[in-house]
C-alpha atoms as a PDB file:
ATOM      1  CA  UNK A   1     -13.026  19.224 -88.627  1.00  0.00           C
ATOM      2  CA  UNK A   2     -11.313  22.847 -87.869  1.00  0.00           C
ATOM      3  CA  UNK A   3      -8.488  23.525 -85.624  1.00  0.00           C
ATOM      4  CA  UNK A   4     -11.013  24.843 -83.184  1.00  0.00           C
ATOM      5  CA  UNK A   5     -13.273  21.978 -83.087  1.00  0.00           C
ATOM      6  CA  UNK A   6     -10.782  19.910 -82.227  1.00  0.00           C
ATOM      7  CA  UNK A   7      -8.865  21.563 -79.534  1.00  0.00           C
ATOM      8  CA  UNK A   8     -12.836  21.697 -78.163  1.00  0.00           C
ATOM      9  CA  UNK A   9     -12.709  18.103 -77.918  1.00  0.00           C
ATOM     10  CA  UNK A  10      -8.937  17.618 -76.870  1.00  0.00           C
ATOM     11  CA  UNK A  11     -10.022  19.628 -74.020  1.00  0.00           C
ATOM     12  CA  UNK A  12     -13.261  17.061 -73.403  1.00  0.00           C
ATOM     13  CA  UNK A  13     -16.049  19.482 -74.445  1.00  0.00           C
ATOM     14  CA  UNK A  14     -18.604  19.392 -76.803  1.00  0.00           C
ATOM     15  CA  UNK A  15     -21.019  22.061 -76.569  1.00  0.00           C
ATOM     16  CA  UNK A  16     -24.494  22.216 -77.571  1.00  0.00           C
ATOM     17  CA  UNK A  17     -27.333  24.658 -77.214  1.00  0.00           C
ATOM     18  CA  UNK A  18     -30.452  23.222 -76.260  1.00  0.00           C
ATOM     19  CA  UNK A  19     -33.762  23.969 -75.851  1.00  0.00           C
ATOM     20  CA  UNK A  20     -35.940  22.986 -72.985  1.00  0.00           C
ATOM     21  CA  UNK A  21     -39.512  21.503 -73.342  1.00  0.00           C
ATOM     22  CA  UNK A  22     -40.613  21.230 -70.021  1.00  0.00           C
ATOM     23  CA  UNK A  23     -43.098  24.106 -69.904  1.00  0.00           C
ATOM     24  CA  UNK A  24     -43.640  27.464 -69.400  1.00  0.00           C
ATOM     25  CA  UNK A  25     -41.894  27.900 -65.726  1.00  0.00           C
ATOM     26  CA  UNK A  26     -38.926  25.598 -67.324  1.00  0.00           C
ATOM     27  CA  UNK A  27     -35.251  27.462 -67.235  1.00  0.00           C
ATOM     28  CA  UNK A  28     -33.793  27.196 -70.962  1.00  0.00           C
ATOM     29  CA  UNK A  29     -29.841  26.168 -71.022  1.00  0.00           C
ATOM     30  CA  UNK A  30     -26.602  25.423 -72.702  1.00  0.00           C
ATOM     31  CA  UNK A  31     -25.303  21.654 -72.149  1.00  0.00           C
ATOM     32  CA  UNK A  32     -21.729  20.883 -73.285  1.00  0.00           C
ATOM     33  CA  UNK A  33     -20.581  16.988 -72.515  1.00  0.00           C
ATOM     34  CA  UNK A  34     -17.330  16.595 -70.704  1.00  0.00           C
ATOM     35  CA  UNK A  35     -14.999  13.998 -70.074  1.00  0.00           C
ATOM     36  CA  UNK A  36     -13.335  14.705 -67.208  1.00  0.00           C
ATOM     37  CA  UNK A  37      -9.758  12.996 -66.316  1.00  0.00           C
ATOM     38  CA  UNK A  38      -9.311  11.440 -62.188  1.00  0.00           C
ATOM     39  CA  UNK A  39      -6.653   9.213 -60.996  1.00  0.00           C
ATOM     40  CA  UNK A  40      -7.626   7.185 -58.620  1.00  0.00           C
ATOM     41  CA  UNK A  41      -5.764   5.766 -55.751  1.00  0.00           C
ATOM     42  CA  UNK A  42      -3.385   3.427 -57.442  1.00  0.00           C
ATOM     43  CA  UNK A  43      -2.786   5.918 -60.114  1.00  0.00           C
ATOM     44  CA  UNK A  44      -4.922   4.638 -63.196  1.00  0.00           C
ATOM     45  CA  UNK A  45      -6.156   7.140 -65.325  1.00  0.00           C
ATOM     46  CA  UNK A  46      -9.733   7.105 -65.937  1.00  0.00           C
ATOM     47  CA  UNK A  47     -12.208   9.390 -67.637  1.00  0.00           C
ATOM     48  CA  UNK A  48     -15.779  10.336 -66.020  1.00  0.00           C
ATOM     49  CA  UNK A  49     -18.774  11.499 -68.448  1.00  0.00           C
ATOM     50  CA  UNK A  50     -20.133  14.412 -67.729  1.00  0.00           C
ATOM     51  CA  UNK A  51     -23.260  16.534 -68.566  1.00  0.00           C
ATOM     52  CA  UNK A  52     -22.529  20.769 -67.927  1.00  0.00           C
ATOM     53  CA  UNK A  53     -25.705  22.652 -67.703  1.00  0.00           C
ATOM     54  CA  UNK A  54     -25.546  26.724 -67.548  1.00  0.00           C
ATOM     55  CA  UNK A  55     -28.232  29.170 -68.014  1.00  0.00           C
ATOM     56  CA  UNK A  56     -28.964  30.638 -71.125  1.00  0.00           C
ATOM     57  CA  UNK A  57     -29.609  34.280 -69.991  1.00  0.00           C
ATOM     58  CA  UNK A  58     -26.129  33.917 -67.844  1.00  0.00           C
ATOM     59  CA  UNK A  59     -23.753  37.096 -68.560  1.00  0.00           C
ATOM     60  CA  UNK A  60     -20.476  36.149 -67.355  1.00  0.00           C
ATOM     61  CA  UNK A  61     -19.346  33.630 -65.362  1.00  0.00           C
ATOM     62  CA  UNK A  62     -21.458  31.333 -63.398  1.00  0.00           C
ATOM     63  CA  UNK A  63     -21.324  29.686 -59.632  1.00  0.00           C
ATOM     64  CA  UNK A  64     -21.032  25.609 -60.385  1.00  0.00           C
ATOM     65  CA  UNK A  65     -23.080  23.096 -58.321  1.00  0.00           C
ATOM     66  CA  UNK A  66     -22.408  19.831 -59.273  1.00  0.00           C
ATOM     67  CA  UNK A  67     -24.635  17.244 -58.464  1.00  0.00           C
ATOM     68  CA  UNK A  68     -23.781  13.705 -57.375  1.00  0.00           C
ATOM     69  CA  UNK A  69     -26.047  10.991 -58.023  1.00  0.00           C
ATOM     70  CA  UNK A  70     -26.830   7.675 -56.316  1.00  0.00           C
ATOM     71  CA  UNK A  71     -26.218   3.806 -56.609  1.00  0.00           C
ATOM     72  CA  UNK A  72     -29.181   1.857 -57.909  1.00  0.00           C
ATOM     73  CA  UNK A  73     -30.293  -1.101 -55.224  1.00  0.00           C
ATOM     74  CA  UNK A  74     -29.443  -3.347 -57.834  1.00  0.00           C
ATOM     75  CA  UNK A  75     -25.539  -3.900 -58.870  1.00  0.00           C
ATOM     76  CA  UNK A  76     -26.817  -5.030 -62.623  1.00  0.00           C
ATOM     77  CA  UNK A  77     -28.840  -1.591 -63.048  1.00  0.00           C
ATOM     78  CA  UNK A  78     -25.180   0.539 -62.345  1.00  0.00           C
ATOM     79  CA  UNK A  79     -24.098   0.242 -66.299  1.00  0.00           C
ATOM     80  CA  UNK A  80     -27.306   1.317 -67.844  1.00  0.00           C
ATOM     81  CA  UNK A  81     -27.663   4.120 -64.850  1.00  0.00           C
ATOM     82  CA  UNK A  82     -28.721   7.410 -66.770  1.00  0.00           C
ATOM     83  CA  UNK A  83     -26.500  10.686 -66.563  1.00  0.00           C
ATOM     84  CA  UNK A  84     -28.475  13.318 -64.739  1.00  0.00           C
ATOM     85  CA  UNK A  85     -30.689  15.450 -67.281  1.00  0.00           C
ATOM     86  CA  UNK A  86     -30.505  19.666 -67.329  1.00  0.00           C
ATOM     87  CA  UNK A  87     -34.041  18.892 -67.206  1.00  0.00           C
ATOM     88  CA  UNK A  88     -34.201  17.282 -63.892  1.00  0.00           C
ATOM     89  CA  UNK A  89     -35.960  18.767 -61.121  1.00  0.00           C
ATOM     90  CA  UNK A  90     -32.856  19.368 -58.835  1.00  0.00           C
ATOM     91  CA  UNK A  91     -30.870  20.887 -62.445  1.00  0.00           C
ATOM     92  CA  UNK A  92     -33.903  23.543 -62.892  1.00  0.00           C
ATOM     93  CA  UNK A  93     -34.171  24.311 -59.479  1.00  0.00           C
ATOM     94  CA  UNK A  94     -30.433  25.449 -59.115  1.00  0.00           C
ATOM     95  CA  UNK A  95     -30.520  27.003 -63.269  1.00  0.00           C
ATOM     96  CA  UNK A  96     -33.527  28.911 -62.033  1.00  0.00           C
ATOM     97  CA  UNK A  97     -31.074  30.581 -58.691  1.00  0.00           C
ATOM     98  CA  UNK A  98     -28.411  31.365 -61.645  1.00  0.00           C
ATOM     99  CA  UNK A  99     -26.049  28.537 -61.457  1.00  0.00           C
ATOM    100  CA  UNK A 100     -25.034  26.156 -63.555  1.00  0.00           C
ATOM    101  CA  UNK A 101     -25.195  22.267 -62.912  1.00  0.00           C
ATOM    102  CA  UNK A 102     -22.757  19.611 -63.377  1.00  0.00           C
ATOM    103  CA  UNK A 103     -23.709  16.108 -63.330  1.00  0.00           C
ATOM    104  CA  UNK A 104     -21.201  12.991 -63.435  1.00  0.00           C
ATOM    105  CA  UNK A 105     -20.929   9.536 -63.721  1.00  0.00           C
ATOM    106  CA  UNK A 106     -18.559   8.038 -61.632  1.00  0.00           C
ATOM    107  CA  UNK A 107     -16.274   4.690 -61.396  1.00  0.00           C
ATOM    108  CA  UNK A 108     -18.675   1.875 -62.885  1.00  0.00           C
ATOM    109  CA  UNK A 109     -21.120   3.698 -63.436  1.00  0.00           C
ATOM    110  CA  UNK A 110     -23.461   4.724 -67.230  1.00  0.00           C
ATOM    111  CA  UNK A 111     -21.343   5.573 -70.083  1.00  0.00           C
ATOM    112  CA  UNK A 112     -18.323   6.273 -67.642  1.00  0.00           C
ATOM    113  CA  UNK A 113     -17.941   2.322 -66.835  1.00  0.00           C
ATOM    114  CA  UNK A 114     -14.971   0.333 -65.795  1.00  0.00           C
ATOM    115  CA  UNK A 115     -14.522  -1.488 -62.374  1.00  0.00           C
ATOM    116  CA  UNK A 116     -16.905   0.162 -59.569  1.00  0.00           C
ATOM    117  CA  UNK A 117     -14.374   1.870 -57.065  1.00  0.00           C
ATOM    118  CA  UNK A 118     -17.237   2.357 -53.978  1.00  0.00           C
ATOM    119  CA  UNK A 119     -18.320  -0.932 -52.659  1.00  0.00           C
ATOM    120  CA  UNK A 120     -17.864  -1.182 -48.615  1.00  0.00           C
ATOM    121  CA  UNK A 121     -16.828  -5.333 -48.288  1.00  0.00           C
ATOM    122  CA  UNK A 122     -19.624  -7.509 -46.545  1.00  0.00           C
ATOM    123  CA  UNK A 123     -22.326  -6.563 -44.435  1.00  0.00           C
ATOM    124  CA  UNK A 124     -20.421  -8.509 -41.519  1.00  0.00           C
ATOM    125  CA  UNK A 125     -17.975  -6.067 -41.591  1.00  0.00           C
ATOM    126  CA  UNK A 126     -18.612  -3.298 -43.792  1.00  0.00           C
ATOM    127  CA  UNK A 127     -15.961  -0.258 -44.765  1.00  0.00           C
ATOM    128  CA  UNK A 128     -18.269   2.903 -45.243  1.00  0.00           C
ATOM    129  CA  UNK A 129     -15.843   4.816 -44.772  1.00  0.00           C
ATOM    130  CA  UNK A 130     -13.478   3.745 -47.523  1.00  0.00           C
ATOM    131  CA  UNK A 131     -16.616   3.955 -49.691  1.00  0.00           C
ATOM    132  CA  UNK A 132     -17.628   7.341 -49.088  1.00  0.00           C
ATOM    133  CA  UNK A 133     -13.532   8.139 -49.290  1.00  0.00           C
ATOM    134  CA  UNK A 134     -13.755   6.919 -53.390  1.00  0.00           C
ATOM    135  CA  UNK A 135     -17.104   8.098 -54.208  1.00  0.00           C
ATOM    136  CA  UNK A 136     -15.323  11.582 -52.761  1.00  0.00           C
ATOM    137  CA  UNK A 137     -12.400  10.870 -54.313  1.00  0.00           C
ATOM    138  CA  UNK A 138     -14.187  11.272 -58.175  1.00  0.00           C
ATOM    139  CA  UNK A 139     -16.205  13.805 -56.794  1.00  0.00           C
ATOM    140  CA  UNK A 140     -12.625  15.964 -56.140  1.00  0.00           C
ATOM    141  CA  UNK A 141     -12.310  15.464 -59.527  1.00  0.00           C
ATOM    142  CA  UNK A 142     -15.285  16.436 -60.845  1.00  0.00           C
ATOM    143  CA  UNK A 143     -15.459  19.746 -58.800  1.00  0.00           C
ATOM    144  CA  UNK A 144     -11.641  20.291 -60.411  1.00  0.00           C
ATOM    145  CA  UNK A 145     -12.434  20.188 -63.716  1.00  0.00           C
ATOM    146  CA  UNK A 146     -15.669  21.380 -63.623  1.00  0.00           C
ATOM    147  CA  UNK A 147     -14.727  25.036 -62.200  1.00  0.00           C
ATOM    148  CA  UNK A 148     -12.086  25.491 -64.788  1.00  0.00           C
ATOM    149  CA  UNK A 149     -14.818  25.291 -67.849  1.00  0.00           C
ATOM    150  CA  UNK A 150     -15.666  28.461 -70.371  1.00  0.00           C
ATOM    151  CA  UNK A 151     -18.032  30.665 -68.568  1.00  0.00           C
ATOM    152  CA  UNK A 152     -17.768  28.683 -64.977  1.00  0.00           C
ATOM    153  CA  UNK A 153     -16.571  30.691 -62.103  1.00  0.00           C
ATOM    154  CA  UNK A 154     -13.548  29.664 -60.308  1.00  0.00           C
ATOM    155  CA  UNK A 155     -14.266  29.649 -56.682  1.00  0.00           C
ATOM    156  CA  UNK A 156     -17.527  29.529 -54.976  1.00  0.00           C
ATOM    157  CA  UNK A 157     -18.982  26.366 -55.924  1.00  0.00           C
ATOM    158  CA  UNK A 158     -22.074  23.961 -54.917  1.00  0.00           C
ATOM    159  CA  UNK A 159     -21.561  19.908 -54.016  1.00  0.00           C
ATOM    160  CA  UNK A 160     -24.443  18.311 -53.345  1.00  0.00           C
ATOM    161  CA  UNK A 161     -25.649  14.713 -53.247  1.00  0.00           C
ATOM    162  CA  UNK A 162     -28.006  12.145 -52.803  1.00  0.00           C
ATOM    163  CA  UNK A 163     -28.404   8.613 -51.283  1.00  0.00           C
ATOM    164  CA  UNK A 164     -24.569   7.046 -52.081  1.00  0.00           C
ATOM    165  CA  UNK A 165     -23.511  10.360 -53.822  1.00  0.00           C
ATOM    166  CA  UNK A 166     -24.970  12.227 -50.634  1.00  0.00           C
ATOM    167  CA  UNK A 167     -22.517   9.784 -48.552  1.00  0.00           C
ATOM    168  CA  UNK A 168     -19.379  10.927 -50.657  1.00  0.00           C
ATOM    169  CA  UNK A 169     -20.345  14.375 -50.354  1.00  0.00           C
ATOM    170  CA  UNK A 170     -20.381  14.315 -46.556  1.00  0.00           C
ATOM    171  CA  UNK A 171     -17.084  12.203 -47.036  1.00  0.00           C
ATOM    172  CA  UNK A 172     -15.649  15.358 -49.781  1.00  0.00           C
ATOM    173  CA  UNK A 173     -16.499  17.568 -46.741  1.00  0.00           C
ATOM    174  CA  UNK A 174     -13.649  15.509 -44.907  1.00  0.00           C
ATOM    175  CA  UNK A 175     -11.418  16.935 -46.988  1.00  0.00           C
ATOM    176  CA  UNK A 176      -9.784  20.273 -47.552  1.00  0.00           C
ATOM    177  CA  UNK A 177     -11.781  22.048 -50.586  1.00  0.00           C
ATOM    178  CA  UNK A 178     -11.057  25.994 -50.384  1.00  0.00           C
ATOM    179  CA  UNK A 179     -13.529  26.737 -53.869  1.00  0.00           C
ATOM    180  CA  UNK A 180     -16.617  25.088 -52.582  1.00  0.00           C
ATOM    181  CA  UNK A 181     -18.517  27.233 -50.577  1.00  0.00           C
ATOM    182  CA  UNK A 182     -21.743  25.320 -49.542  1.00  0.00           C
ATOM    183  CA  UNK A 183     -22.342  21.693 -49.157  1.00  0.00           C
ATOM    184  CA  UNK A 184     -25.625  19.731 -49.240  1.00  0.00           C
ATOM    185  CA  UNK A 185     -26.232  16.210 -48.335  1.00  0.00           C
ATOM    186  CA  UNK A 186     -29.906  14.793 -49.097  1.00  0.00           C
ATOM    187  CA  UNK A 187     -30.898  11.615 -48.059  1.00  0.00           C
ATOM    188  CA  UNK A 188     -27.473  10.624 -47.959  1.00  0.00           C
ATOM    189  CA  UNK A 189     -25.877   7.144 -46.505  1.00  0.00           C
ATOM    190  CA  UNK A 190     -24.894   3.600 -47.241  1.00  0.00           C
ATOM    191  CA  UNK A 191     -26.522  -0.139 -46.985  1.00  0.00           C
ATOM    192  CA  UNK A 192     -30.190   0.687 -47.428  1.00  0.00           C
ATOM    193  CA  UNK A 193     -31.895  -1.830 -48.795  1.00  0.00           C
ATOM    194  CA  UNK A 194     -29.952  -5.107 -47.883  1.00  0.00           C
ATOM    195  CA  UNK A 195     -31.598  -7.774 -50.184  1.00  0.00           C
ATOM    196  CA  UNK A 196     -33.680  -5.132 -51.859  1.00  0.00           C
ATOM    197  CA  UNK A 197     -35.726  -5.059 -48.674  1.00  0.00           C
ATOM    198  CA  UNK A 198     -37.004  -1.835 -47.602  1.00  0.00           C
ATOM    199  CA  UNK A 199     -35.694  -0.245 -43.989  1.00  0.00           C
ATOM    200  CA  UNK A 200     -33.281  -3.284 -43.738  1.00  0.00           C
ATOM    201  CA  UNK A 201     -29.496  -1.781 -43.484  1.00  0.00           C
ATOM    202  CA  UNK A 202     -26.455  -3.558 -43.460  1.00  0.00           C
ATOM    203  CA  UNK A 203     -25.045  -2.146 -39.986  1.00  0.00           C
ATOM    204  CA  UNK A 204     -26.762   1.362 -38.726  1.00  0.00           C
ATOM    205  CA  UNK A 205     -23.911   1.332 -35.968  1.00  0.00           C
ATOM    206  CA  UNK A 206     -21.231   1.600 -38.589  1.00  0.00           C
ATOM    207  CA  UNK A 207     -22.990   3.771 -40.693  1.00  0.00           C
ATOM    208  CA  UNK A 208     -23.279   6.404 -37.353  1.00  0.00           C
ATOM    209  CA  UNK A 209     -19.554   5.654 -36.418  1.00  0.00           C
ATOM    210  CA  UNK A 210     -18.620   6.082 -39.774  1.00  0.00           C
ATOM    211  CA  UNK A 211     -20.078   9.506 -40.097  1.00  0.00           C
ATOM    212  CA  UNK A 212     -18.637  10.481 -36.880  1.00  0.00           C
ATOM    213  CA  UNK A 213     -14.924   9.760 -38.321  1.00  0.00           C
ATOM    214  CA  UNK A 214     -15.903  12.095 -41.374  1.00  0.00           C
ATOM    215  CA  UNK A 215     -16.677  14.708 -38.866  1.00  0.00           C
ATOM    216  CA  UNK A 216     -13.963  15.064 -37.099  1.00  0.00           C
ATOM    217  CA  UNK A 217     -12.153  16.836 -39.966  1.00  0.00           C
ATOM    218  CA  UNK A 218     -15.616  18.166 -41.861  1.00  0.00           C
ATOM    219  CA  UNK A 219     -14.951  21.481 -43.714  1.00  0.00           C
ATOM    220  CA  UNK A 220     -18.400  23.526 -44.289  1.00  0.00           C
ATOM    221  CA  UNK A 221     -20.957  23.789 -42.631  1.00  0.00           C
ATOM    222  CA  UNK A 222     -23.762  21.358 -44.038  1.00  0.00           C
ATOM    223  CA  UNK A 223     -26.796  20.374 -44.446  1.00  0.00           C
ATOM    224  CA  UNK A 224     -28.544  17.659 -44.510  1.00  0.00           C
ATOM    225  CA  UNK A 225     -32.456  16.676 -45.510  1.00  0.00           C
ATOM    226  CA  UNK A 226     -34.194  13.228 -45.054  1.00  0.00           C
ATOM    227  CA  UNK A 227     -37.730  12.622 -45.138  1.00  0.00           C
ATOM    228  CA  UNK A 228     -39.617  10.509 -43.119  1.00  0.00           C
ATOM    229  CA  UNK A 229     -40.755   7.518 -45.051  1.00  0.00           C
ATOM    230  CA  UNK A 230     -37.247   7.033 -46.859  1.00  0.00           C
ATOM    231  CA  UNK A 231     -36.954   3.405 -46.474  1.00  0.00           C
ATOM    232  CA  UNK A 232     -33.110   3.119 -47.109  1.00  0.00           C
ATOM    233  CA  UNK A 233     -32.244   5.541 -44.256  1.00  0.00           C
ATOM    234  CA  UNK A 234     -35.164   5.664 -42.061  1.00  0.00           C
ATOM    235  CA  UNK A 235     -35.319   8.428 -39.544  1.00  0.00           C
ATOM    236  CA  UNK A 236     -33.382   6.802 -36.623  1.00  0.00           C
ATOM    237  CA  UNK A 237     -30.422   5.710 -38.977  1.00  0.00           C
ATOM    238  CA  UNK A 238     -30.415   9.760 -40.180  1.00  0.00           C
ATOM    239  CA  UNK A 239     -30.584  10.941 -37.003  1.00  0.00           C
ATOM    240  CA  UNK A 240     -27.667   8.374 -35.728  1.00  0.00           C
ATOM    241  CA  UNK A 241     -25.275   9.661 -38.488  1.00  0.00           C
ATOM    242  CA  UNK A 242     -25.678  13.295 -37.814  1.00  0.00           C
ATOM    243  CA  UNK A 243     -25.750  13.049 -33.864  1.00  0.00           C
ATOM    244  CA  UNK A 244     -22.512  10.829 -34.427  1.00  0.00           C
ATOM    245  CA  UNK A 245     -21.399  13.794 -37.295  1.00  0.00           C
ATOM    246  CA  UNK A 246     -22.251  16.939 -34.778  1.00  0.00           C
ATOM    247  CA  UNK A 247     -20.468  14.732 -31.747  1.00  0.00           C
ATOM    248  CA  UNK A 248     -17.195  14.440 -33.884  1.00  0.00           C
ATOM    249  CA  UNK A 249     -16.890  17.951 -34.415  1.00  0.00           C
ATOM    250  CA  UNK A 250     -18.659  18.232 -37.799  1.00  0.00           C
ATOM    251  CA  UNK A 251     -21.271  21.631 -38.583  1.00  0.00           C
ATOM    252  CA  UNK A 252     -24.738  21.038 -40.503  1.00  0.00           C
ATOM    253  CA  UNK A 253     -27.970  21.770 -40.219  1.00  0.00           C
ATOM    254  CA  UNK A 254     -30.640  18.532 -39.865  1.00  0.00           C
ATOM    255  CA  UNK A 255     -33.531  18.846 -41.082  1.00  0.00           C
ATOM    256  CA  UNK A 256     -36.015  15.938 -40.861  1.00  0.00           C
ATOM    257  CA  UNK A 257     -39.005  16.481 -43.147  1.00  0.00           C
ATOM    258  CA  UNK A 258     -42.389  15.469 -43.979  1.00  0.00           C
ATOM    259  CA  UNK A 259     -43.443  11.963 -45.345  1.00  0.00           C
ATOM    260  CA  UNK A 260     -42.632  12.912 -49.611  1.00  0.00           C
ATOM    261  CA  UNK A 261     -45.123  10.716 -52.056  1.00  0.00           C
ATOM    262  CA  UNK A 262     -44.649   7.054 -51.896  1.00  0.00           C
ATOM    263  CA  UNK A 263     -40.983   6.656 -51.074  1.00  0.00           C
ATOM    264  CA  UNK A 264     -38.730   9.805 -49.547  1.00  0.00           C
ATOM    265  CA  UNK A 265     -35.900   8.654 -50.942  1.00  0.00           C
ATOM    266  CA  UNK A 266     -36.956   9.889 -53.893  1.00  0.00           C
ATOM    267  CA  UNK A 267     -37.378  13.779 -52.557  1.00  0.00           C
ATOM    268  CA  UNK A 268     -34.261  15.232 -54.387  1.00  0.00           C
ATOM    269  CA  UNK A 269     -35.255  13.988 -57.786  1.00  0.00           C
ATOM    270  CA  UNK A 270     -38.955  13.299 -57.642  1.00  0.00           C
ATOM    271  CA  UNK A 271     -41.389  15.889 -58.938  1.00  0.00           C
ATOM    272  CA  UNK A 272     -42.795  18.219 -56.720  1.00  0.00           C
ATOM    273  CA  UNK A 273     -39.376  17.380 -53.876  1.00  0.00           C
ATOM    274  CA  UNK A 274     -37.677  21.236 -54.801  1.00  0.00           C
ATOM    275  CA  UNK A 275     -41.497  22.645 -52.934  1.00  0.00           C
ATOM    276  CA  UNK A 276     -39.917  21.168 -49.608  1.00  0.00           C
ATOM    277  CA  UNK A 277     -36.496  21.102 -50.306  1.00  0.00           C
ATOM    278  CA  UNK A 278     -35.777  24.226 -52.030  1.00  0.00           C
ATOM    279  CA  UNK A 279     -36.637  26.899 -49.285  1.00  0.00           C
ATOM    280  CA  UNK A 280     -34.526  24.979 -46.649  1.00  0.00           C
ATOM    281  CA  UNK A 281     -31.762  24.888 -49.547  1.00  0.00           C
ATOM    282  CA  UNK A 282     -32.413  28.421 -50.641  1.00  0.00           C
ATOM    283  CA  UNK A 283     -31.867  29.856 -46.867  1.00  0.00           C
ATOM    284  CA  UNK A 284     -28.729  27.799 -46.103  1.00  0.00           C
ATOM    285  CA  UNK A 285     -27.496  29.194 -49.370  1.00  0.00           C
ATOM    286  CA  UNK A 286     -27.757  32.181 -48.398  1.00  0.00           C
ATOM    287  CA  UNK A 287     -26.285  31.681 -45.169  1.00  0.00           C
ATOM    288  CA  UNK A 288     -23.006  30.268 -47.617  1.00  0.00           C
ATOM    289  CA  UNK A 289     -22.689  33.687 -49.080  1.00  0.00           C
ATOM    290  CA  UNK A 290     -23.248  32.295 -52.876  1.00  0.00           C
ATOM    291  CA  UNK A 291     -27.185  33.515 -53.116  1.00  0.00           C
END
């Protein structure tokens, strides 16, 4: 191996060029895997794995958006979970407005493993605010490392997120984050799905009150997209987390949508979800200052 190839994987990058096969419309891309270092709150060291995606027509550097994923219903499906693809719906849609795309695994979850850090305690009591707090708390980490990659602009970055990785990006806006720019939350929240039955959640009260407490110190402005036949976070639980969020002194824009295919939880990901989602993303981008 040379001296270059190595200090490329000291530094937790591994680049590849690859081509995409989706179709015609499809954005083509460079992916380089990353490991990136987080300490979490007791100080252990862990390492995340990561997926960079960034447009192969880019000249110079690049806005990031990095894109947090969920937590499947089932606890047993969170070590095989899949590492978001550049070929995702959600990964072309932001390629296609010119930035790149950073997906992560986070504590306990995929190839990144170890002990899962975002569990909220028992449904009789349930802390979802210390979950959203360490799903945040990798995100953070993420967002650090990503925006000091090769060809990765410094400042002006994306988070966005979806079902549990939507909750930790509302609970990253808590926090003080001067190089993100814009901030989306789809479909995001906790305890959907108690005993894998559908618009049964753990405590909608706490959920609300929860968001409220992440309001009070919110960042960015937001927003936030849930359609109306998601059946972890039907429209009355959305609508009690952002009245709770807006009360508290946190900014976003809600935006309850349409009924999307069988299940609208799966609008971010599923094919055809960028047609409603994207123009309502696309203007509040814009709004941001990074489109």
């Amino acid at each position: 191996m040379s001296i270059r190839s190595v200090l490329a994987v000291a530094a937790g990058l591994v680049l590849a060029t690859a081509a995409v096969a989706r179709g015609d419309d499809s954005v083509g891309f460079q992916q380089r895997t990353l490991s990136i270092p987080m300490t979490d709150a007791d100080g252990g060291k862990h390492q995340l794995y990561g997926v960079l995606c960034i447009p192969a027509d880019a000249d110079g550097p690049v806005r990031l958006a990095v894109l947090n994923h969920g937590s499947p219903a089932k606890a047993s499906d969170r070590p095989t979970q899949q590492v978001g693809s550049c070929n995702s719906e959600p990964a072309q849609w932001m390629l296609s407005q010119g930035f790149a795309v950073l997906y992560a695994q986070r504590r306990g979850y995929g190839r990144t493993g170890g002990a899962w850090a975002e569990g909220f305690g028992s449904c009789d009591n349930p802390d979802f605010v210390r979950a959203g707090r360490e799903t945040a708390r990798d995100i953070a980490a993420i967002v650090d490392f990503g925006l000091k990659q090769p060809g990765i602009r410094p400042d002006g970055a994306i988070v966005a997120g979806v079902s549990a990785g939507g909750w930790g990006t509302i609970a990253y806006n808590a926090m003080p984050h001067p190089k993100v720019a814009a901030v989306i939350n789809v479909s995001g929240g906790r305890g959907g799905h108690q005993g894998e039955d559908a618009d049964e959640n753990c405590d909608t009260g706490a959920l609300a009150a929860a968001a409220g407490t992440f309001g009070k110190t919110a960042s960015a402005p937001m927003i936030w997209i849930y359609a109306e036949n998601d059946t972890f976070f039907d429209p009355d639980t959305a609508n009690g987390m952002y009245q709770a969020y807006s009360r508290a002194g946190g900014k976003a824009e809600f935006h309850p949508v349409a009924a999307f295919d069988d299940e609208g939880h799966s609008l971010w990901a599923g094919e055809g979800g960028s047609e409603i989602w994207g123009p309502l993303v696309e203007a509040y981008l814009k709004k941001r200052g990074v489109l």
